[in-house]
Protein backbone atom coordinates (compact mmCIF):
# COMPACT_ATOMS: atom_id res chain seq x y z
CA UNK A 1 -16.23 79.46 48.87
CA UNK A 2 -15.73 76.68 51.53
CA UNK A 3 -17.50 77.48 55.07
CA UNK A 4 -15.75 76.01 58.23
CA UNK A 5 -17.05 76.03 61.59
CA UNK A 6 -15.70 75.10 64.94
CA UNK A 7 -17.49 74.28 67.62
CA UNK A 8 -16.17 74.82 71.46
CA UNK A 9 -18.79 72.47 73.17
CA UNK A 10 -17.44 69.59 75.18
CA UNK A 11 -18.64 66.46 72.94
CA UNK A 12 -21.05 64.74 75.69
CA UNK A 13 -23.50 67.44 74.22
CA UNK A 14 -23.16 66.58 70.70
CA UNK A 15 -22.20 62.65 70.80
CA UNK A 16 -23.91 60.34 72.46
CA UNK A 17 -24.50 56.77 72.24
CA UNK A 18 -27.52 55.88 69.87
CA UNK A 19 -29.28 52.25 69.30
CA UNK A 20 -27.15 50.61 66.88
CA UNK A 21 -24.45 53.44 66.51
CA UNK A 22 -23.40 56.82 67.99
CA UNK A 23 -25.66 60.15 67.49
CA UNK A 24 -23.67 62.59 65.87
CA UNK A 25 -26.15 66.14 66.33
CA UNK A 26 -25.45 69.78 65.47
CA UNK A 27 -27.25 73.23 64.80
CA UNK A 28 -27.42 73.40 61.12
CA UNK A 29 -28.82 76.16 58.76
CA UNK A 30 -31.82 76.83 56.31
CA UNK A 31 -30.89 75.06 52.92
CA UNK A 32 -27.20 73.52 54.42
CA UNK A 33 -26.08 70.00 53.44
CA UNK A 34 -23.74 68.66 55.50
CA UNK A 35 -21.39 66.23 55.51
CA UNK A 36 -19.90 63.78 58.07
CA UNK A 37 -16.05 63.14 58.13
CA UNK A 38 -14.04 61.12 60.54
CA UNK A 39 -10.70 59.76 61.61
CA UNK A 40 -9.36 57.44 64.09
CA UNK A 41 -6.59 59.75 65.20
CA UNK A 42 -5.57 63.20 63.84
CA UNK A 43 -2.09 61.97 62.15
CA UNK A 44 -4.61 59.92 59.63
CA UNK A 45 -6.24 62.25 57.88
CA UNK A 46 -10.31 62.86 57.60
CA UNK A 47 -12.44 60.84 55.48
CA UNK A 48 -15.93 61.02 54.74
CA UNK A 49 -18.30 58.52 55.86
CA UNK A 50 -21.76 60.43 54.83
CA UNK A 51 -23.00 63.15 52.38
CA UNK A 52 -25.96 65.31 51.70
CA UNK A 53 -27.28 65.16 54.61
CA UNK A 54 -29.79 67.57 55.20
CA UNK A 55 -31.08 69.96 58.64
CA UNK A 56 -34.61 68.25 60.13
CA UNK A 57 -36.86 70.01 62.00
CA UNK A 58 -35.33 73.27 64.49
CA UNK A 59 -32.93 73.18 61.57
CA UNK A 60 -31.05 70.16 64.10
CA UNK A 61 -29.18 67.77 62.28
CA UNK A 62 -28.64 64.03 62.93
CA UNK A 63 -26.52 61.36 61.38
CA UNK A 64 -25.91 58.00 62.86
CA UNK A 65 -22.52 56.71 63.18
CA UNK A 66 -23.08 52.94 62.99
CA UNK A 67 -19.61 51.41 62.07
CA UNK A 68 -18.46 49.06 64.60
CA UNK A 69 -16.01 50.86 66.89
CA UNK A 70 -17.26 54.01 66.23
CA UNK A 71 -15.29 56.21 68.14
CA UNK A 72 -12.86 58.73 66.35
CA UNK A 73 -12.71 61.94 65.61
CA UNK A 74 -15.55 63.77 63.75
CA UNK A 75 -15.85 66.82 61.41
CA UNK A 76 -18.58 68.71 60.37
CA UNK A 77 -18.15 70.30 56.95
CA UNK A 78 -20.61 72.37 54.99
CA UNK A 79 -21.21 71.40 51.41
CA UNK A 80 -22.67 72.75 47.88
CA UNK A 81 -25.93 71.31 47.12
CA UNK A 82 -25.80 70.39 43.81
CA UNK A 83 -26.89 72.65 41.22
CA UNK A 84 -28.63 71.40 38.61
């Protein structure tokens, strides 16, 4: 079923500004896909703004915020690999 995690860590630790964007990182898990939502404020509602995105090496994961204004809220959400 779906798998939420929160994470207690002030944000300077897991935002931080990137070339061309803001750095979004997080601990992930062998064989997670992640996605990457966000909002502007939390009466808006979430929406996603990447998929699929896979851990790299120490399973860390990265994505790259690169809309212009990016600050918001972000959520991490764990998703179903496809299975085909």
């Amino acid at each position: 079923g779906p798998f939420e995690r929160s994470a207690w860590m002030p944000l300077l630790e897991n935002v931080a500004a990137a070339e061309g964007g803001m750095e979004i990182r997080w601990l992930g898990r062998d064989g997670g896909v992640y996605e990457v939502q966000k909002c502007a404020d939390l009466t808006g509602g979430f929406q996603t703004i990447a998929t699929g995105i896979p851990p790299a090496r120490n399973n860390v994961v990265r994505y790259i915020d690169r809309e212009d204004g990016a600050a918001g809220f972000y959520r991490i959400r764990v998703v179903e690999p496809d299975s085909k």
